[in-house]
N, C-alpha and C. Protein backbone atom coordinates (compact mmCIF):
# COMPACT_ATOMS: atom_id res chain seq x y z
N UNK A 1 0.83 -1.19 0.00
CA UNK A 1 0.00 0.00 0.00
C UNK A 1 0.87 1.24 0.00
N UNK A 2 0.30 2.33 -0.27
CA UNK A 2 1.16 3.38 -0.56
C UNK A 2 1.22 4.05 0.57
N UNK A 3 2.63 4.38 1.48
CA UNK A 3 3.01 4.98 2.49
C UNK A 3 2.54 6.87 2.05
N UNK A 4 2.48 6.96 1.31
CA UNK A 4 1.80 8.53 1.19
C UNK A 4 0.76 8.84 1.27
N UNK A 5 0.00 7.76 1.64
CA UNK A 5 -1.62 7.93 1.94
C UNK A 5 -1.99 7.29 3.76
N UNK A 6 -0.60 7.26 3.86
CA UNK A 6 -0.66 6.93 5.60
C UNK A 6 -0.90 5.20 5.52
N UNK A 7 -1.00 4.30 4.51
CA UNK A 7 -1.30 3.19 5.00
C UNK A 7 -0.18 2.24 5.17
N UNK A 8 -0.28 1.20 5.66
CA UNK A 8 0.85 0.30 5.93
C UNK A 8 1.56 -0.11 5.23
N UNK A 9 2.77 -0.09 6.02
CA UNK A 9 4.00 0.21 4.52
C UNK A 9 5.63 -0.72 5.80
N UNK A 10 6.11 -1.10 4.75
CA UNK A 10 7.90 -1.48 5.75
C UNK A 10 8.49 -0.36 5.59
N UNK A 11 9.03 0.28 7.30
CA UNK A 11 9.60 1.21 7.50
C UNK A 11 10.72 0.89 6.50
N UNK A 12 11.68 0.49 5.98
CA UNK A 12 12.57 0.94 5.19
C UNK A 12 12.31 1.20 4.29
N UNK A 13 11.07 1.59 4.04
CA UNK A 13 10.88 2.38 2.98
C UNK A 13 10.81 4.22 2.74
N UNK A 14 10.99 4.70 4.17
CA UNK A 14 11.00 5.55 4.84
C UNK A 14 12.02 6.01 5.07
N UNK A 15 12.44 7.72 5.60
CA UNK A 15 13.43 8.14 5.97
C UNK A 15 14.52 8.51 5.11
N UNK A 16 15.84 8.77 5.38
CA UNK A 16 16.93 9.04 4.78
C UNK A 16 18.15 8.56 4.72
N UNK A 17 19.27 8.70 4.26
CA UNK A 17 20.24 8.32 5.08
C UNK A 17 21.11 8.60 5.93
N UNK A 18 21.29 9.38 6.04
CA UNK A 18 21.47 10.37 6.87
C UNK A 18 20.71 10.13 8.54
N UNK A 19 21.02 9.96 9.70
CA UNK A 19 20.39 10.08 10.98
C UNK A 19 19.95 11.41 11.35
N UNK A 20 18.32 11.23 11.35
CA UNK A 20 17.98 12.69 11.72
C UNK A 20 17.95 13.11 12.98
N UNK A 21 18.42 14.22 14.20
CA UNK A 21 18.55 14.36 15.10
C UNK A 21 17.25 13.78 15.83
N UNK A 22 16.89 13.19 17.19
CA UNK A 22 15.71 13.06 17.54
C UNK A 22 15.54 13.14 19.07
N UNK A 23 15.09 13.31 19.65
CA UNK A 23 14.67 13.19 21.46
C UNK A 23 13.84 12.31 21.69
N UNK A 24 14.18 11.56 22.54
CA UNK A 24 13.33 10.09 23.39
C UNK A 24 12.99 10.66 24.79
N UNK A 25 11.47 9.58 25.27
CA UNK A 25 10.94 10.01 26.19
C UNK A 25 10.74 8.52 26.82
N UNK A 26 10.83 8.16 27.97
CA UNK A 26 9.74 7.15 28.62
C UNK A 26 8.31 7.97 29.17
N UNK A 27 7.56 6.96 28.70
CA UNK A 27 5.89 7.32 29.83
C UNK A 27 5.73 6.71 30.55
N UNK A 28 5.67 7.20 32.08
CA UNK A 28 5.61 7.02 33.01
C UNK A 28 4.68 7.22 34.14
N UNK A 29 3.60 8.16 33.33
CA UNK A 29 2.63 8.57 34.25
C UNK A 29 1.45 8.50 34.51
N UNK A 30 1.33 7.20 34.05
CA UNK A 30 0.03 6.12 34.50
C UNK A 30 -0.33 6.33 36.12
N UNK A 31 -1.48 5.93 36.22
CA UNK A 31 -2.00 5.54 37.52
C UNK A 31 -1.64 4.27 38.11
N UNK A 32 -1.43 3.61 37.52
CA UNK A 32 -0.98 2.06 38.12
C UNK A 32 -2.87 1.06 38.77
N UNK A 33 -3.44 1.92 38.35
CA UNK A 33 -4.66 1.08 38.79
C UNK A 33 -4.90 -0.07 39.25
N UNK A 34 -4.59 -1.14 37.66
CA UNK A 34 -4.64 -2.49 37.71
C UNK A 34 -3.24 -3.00 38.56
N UNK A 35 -2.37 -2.04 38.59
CA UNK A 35 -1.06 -3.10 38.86
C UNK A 35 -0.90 -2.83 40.23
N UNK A 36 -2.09 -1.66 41.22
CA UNK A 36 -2.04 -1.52 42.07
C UNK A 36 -0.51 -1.19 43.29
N UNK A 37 0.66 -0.81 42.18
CA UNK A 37 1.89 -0.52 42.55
C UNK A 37 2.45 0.37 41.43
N UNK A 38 3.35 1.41 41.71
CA UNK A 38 4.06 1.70 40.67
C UNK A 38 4.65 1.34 39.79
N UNK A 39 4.36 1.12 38.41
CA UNK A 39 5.14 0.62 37.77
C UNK A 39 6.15 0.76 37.19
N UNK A 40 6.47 2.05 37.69
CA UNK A 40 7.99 2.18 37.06
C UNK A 40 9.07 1.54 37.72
N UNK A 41 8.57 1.21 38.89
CA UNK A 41 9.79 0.70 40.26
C UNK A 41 9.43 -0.61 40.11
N UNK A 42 9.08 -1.09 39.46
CA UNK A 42 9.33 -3.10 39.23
C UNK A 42 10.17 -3.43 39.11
N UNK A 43 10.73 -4.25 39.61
CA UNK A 43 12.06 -4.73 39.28
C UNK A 43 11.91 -5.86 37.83
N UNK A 44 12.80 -5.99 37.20
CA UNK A 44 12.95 -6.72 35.94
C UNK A 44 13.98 -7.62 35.71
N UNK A 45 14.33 -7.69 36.65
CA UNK A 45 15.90 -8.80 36.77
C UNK A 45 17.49 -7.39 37.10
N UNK A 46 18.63 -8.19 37.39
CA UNK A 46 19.60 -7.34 37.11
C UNK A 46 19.81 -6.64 38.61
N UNK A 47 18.29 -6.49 39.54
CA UNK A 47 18.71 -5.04 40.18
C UNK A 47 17.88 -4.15 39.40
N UNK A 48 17.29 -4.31 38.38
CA UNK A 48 16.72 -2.85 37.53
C UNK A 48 15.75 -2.60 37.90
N UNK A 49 14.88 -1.54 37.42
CA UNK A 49 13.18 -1.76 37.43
C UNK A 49 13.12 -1.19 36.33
N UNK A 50 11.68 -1.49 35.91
CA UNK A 50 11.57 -1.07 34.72
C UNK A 50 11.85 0.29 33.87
N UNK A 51 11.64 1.18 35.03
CA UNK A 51 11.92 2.62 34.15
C UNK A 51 13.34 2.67 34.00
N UNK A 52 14.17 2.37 34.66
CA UNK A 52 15.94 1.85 34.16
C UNK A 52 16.16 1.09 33.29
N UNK A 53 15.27 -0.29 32.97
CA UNK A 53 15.81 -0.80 31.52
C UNK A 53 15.42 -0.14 30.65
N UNK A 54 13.95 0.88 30.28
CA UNK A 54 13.60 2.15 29.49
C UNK A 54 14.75 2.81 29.05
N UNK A 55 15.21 3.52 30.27
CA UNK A 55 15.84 4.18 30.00
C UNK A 55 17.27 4.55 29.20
N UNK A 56 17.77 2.95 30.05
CA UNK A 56 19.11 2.37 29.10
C UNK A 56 18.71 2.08 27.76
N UNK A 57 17.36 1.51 27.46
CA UNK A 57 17.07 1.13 25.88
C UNK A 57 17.54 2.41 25.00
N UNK A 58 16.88 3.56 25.30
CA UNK A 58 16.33 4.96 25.07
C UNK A 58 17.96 5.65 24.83
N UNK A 59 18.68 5.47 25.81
CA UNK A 59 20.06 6.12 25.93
C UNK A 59 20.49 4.96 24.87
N UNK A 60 20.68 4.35 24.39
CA UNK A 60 21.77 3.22 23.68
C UNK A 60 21.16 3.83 22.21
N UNK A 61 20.11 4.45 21.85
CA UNK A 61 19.72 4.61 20.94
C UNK A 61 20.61 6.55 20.25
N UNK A 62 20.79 6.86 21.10
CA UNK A 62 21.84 8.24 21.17
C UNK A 62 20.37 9.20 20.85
N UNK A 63 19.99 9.85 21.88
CA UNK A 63 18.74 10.74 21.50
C UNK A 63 19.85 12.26 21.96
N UNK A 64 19.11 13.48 21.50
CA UNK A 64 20.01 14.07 21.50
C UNK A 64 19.30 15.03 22.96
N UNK A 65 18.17 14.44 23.14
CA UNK A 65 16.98 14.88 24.42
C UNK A 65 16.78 13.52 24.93
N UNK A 66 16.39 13.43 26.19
CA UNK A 66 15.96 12.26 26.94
C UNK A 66 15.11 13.07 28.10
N UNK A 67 14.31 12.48 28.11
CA UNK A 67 12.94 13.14 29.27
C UNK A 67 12.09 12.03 29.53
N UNK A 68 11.88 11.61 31.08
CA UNK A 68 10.70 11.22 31.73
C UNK A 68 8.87 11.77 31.96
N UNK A 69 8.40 11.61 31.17
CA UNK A 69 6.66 11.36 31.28
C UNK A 69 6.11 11.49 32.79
N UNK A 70 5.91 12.18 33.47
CA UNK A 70 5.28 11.86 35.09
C UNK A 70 4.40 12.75 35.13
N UNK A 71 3.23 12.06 36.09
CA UNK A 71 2.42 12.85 36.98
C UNK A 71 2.43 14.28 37.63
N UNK A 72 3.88 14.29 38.39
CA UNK A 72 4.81 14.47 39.35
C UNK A 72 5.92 14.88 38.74
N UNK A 73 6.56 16.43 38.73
CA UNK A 73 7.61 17.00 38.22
C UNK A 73 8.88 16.19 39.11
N UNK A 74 8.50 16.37 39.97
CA UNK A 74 9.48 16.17 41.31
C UNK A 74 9.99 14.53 41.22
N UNK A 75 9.19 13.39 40.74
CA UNK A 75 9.02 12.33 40.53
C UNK A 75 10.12 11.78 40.03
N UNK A 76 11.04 10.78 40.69
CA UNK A 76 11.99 10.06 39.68
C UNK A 76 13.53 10.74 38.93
N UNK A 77 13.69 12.09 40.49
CA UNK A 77 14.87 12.29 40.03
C UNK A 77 15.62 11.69 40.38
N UNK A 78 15.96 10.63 40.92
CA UNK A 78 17.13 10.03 40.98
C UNK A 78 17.47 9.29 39.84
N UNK A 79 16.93 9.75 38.73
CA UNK A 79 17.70 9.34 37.36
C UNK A 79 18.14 10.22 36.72
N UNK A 80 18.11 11.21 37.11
CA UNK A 80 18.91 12.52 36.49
C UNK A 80 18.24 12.52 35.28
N UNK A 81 16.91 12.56 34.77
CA UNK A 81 16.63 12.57 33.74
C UNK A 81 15.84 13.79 33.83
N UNK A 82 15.28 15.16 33.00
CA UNK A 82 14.00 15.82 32.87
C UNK A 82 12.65 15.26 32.98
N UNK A 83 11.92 15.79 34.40
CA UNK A 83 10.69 15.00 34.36
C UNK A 83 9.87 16.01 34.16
N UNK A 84 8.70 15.86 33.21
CA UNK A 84 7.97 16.94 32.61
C UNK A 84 6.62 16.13 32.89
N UNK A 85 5.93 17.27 33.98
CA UNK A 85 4.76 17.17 34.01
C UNK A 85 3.68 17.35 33.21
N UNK A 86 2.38 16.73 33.06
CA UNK A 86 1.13 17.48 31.85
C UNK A 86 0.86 18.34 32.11
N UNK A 87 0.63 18.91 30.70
CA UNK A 87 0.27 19.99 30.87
C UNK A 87 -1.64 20.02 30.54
N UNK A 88 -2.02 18.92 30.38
CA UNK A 88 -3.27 18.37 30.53
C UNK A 88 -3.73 17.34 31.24
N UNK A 89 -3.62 17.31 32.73
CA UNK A 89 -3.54 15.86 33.63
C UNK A 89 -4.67 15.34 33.50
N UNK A 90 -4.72 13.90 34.01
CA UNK A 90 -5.71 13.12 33.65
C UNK A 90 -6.52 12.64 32.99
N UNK A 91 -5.49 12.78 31.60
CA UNK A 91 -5.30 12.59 29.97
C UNK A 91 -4.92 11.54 29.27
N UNK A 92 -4.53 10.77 30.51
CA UNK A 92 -3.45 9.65 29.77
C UNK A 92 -2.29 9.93 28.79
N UNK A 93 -2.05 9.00 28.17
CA UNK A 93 -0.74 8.86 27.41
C UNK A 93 -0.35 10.16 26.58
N UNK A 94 -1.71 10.76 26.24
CA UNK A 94 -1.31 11.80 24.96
C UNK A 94 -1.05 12.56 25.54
N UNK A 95 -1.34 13.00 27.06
CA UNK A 95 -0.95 13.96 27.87
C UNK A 95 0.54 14.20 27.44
N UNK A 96 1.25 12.78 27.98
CA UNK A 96 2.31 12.84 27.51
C UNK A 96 3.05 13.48 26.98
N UNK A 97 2.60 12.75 25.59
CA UNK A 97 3.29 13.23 24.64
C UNK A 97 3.33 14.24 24.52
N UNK A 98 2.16 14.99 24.34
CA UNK A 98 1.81 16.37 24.12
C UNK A 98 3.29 16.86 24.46
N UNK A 99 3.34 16.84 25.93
CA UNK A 99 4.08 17.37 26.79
C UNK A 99 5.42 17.33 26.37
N UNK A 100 5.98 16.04 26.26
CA UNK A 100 7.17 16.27 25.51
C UNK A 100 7.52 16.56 23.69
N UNK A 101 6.29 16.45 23.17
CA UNK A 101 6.39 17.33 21.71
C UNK A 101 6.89 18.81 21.90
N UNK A 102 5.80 19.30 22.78
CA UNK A 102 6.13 20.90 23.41
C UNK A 102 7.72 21.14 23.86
N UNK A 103 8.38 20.46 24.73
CA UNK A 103 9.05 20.85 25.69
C UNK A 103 10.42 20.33 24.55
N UNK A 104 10.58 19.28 23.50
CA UNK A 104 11.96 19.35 23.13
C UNK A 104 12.26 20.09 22.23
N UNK A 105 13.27 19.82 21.14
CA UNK A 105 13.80 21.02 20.03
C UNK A 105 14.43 20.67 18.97
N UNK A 106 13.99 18.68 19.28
CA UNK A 106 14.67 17.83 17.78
C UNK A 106 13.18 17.97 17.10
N UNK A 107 13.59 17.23 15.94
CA UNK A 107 12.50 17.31 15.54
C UNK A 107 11.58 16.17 15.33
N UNK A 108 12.02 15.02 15.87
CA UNK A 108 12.00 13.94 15.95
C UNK A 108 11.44 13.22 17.26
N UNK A 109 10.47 12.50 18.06
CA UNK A 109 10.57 11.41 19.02
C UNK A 109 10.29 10.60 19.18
N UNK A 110 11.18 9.75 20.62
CA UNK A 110 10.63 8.76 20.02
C UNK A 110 9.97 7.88 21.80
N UNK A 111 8.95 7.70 21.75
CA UNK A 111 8.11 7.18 22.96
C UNK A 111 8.43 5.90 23.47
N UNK A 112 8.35 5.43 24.25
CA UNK A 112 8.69 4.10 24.83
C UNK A 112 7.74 4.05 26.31
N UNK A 113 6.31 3.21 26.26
CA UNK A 113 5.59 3.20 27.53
C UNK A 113 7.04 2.55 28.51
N UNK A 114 7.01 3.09 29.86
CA UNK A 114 7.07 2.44 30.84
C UNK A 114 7.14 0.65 31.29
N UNK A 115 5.80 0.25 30.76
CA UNK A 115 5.22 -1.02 31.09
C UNK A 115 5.38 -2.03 29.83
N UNK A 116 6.36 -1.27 28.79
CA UNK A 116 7.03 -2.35 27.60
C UNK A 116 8.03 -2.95 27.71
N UNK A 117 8.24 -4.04 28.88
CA UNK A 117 9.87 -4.69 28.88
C UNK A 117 10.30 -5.35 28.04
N UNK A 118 9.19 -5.80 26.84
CA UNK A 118 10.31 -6.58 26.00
C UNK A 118 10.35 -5.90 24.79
N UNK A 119 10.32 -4.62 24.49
CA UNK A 119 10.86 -3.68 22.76
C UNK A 119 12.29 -3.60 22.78
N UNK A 120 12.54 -4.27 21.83
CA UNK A 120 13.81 -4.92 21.41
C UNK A 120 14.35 -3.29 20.94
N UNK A 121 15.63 -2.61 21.31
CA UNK A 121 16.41 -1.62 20.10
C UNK A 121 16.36 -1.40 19.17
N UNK A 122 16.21 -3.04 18.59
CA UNK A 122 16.27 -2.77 16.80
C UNK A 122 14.72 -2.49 16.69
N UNK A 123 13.84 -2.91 16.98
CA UNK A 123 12.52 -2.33 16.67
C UNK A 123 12.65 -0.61 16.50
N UNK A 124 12.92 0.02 17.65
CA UNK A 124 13.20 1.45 17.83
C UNK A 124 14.05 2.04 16.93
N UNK A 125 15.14 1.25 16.46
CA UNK A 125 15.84 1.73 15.73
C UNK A 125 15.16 1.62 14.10
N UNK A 126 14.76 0.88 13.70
CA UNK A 126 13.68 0.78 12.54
C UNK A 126 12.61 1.58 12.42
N UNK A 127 12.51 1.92 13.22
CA UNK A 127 11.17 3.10 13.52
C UNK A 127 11.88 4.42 12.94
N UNK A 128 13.23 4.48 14.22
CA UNK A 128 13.98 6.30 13.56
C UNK A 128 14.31 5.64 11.52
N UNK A 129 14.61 4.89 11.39
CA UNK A 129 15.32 5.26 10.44
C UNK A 129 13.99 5.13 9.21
N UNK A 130 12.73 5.07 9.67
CA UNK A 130 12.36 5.14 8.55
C UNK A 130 11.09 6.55 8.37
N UNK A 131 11.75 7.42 9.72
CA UNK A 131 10.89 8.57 9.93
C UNK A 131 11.67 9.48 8.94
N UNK A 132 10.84 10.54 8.85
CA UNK A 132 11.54 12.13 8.23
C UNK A 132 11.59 12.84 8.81
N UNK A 133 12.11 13.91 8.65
CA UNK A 133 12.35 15.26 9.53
C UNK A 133 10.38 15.96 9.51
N UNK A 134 9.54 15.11 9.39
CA UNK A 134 7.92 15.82 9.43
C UNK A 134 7.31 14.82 9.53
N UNK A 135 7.64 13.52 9.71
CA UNK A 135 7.19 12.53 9.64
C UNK A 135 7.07 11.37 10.27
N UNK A 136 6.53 11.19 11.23
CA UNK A 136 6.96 9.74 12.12
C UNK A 136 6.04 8.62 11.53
N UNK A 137 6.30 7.68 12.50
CA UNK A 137 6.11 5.91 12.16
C UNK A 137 5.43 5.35 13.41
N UNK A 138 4.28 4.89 13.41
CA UNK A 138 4.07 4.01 14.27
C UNK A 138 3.28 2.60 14.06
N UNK A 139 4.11 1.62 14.85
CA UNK A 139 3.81 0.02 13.88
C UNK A 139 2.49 -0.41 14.46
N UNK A 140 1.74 -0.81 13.86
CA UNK A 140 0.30 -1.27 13.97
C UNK A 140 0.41 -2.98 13.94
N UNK A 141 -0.55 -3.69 14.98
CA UNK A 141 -0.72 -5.01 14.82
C UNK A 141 -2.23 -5.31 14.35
N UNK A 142 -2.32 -6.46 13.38
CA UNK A 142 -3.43 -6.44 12.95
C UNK A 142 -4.60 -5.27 12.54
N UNK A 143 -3.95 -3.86 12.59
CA UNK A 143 -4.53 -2.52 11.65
C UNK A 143 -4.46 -2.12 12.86
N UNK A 144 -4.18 -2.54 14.13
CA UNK A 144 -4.46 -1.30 15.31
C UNK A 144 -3.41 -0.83 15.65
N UNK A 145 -3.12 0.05 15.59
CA UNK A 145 -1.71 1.23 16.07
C UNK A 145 -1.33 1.25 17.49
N UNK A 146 -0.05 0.96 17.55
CA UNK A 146 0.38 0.80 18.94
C UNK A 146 0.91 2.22 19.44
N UNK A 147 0.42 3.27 19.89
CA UNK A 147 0.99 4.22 19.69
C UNK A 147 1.87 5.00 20.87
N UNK A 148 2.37 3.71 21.71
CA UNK A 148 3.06 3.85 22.72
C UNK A 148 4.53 3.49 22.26
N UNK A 149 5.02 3.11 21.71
CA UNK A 149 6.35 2.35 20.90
C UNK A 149 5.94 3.25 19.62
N UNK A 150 6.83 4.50 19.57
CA UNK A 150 6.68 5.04 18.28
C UNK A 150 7.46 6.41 18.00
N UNK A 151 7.45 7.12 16.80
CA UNK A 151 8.62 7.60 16.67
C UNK A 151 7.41 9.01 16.09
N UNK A 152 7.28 10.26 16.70
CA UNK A 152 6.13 11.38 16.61
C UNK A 152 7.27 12.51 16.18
N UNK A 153 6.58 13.25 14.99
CA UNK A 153 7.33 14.60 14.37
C UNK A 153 6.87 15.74 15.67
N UNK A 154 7.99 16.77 15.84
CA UNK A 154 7.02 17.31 16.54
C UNK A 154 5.85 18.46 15.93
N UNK A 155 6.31 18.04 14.66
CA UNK A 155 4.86 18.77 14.28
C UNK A 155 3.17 18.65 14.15
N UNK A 156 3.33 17.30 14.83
CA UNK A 156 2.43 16.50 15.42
C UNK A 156 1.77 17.09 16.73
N UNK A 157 2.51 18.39 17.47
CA UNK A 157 2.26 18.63 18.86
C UNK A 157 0.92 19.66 18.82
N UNK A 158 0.67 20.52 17.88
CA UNK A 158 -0.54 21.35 17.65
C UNK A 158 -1.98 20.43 17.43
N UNK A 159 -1.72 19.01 16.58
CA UNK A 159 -2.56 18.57 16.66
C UNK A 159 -3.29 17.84 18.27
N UNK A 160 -2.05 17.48 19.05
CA UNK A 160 -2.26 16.69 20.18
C UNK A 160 -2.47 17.53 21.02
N UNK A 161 -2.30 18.76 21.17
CA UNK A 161 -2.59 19.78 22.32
C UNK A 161 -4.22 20.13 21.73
N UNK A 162 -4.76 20.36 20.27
CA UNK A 162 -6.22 20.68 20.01
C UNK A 162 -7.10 19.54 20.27
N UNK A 163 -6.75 18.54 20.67
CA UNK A 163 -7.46 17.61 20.95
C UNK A 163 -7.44 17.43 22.47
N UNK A 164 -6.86 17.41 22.69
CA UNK A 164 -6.82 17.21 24.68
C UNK A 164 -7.62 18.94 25.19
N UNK A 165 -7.45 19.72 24.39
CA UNK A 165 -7.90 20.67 25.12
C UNK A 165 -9.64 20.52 25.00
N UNK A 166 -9.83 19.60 24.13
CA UNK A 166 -11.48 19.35 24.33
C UNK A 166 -11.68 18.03 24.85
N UNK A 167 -11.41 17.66 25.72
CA UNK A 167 -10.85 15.99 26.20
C UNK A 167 -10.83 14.63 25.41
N UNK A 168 -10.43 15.02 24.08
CA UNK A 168 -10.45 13.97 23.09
C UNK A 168 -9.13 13.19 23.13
N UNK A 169 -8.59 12.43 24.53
CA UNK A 169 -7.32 12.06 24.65
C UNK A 169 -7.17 10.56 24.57
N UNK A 170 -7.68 9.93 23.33
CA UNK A 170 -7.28 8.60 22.75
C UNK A 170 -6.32 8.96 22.01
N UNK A 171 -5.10 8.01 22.47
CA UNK A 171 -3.74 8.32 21.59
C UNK A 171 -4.04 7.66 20.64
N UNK A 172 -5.29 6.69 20.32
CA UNK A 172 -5.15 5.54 19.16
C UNK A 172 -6.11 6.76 17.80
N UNK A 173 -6.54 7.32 18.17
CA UNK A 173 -7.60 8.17 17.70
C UNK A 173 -6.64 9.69 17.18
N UNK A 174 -6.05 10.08 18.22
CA UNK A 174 -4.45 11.32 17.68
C UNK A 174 -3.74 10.26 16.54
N UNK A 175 -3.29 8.95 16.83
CA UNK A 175 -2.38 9.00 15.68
C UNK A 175 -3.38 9.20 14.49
N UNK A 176 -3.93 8.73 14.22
CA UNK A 176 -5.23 8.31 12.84
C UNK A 176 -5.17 9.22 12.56
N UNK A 177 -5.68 11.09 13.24
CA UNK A 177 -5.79 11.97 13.07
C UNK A 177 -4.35 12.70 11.94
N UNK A 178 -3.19 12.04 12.46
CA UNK A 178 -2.25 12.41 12.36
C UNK A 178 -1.41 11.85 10.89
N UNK A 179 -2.53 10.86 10.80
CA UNK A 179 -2.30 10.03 9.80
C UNK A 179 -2.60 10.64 8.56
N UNK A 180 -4.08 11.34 9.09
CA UNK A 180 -4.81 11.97 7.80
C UNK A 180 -4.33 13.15 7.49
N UNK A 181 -3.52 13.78 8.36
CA UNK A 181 -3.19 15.30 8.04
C UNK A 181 -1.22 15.01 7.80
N UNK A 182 -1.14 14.02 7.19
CA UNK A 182 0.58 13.36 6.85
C UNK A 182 1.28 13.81 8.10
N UNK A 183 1.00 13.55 8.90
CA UNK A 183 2.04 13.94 10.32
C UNK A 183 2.71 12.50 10.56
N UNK A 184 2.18 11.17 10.44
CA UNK A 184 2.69 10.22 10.26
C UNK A 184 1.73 9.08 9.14
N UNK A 185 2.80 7.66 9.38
CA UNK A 185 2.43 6.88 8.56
C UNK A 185 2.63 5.40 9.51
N UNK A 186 1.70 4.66 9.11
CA UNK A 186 1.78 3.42 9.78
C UNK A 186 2.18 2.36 9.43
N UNK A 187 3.40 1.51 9.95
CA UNK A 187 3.69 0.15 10.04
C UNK A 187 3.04 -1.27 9.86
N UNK A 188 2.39 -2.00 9.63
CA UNK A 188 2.29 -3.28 9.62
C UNK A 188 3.22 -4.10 10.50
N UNK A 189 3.69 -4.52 11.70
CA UNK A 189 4.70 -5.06 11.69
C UNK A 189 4.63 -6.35 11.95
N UNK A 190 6.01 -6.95 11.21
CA UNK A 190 5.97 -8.61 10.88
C UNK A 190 6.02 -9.11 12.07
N UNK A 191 5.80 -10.52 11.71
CA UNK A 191 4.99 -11.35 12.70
C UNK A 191 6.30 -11.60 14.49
N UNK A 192 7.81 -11.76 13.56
CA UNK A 192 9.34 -11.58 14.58
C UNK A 192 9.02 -10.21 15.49
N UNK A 193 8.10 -9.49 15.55
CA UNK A 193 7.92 -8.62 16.72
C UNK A 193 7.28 -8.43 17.38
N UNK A 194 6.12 -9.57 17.66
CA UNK A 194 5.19 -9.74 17.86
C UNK A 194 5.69 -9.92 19.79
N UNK A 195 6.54 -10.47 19.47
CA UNK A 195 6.82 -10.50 21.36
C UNK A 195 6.94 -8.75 21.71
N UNK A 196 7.44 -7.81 20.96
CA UNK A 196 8.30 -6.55 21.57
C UNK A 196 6.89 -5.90 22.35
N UNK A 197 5.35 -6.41 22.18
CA UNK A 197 4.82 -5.29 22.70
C UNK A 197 3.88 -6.10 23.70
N UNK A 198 4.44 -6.90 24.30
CA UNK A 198 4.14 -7.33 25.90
C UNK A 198 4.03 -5.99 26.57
N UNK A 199 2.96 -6.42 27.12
CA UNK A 199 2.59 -5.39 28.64
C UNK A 199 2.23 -5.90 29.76
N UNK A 200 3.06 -5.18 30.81
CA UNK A 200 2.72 -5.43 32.22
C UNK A 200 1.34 -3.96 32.52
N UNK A 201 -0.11 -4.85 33.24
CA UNK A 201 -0.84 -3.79 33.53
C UNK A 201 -1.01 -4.30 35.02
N UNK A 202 -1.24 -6.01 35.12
CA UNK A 202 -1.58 -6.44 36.13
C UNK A 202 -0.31 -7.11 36.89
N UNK A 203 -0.84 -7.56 37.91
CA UNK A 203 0.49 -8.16 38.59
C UNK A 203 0.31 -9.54 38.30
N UNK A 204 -0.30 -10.52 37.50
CA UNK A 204 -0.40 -11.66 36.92
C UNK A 204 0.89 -11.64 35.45
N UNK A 205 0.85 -10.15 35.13
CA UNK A 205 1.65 -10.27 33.90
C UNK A 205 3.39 -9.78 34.27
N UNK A 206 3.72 -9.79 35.56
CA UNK A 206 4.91 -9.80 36.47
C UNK A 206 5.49 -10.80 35.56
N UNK A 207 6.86 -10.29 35.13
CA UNK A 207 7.89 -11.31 34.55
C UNK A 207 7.02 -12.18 33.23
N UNK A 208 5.96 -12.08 32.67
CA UNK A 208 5.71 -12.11 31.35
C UNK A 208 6.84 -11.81 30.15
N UNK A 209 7.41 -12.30 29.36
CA UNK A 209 8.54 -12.20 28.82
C UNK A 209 8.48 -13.10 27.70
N UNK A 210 8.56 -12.63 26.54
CA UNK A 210 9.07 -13.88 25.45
C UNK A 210 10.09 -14.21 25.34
N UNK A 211 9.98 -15.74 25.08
CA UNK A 211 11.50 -16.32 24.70
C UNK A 211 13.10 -15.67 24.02
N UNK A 212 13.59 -15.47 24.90
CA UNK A 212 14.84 -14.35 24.48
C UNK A 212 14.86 -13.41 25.08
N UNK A 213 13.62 -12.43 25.41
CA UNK A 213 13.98 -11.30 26.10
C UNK A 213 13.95 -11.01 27.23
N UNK A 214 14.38 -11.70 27.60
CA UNK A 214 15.08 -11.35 29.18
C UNK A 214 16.11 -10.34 29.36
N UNK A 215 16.17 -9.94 31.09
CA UNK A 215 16.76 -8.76 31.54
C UNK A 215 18.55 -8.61 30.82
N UNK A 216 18.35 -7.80 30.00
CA UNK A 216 20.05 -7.60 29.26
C UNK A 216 20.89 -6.17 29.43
């Protein structure tokens, strides 16, 4: 299908050659409802918890910005990372983003939930390289857009701030939007990544892990 009409397409078909500058974020500022604990402080093997293997993913990828997603400005400095509060709370995820579309100065990002321990690098890294400097990527399973694992232009941020300001804060519903107005384009992705988008929500899915991806 033709990637210029937003439909599913293999990221290498995308992008340049050239590495375009970009800023990474973890989201972090869930309620923890179901998991009835924070989830950023899980441990994941190693000594880690989860917002530390995030974070190392995120840093190995060379962002030229790195910023934490929170509730809570104050939240989670002992990672020396920028924690940027919403600027639309109790928004969920797009809050997020919003937030860090606004606040960096690449032109490029790239998201990583919190509660994704097994998104492999190279997934992430397939994502940047098949974005543009106006253009991000986010991989869809079976036509539904995962839009937590994904790589957002920030020219994407006018659209995500006009929508939260009328409480229209489905991130699955912003990308589509985003889709139609070429801010991005969507993935298909093959069946070898099908483990990367495990989620921990409950504490039944504690140490859930596909074969291979364990704590590295």
């Amino acid at each position: 299908m033709n990637p210029a009409n937003g439909h599913h397409s293999d990221p290498s078909a995308g992008g340049g050659t050239a590495p375009l500058p970009f800023a990474a974020a973890v989201l972090a500022g869930g309620l923890s409802r179901r998991m009835g604990r924070d989830k950023a402080r899980l441990p994941v093997g190693d000594g880690r918890t989860l917002l530390e293997r995030q974070i190392e993913r995120l840093r190995a990828l060379g962002p030229q910005e790195l910023f934490l997603s929170a509730r809570d400005a104050g939240a989670y400095a002992e990672f020396g990372v920028p924690v940027l509060a919403d600027r639309f709370p109790g928004q969920g995820p797009l809050a997020g983003i919003q937030r860090v579309l606004e606040a960096m100065t690449a032109p490029l990002l790239v998201v990583l939930g919190v509660d994704l321990p097994a998104v492999e690098p190279e997934l992430l890294g397939s994502l940047l390289a098949a974005a543009g400097p106006d253009r991000g990527v986010v991989p869809c399973r079976d036509g539904q857009p995962e839009p937590l694992v994904a790589v957002y232009p920030k020219a994407a941020e006018p659209v995500a701030r006009r929508r939260l300001e009328v409480g229209e804060n489905s991130a699955r519903a912003f990308v589509e939007a985003c889709v139609r107005e070429g801010h991005l384009r969507l993935w298909e992705t093959p069946p070898t990544w099908e483990g990367c988008f495990v989620n921990w929500n409950r504490p039944e899915d504690l140490g859930r892990l596909p074969a291979g991806a364990g704590p590295r």
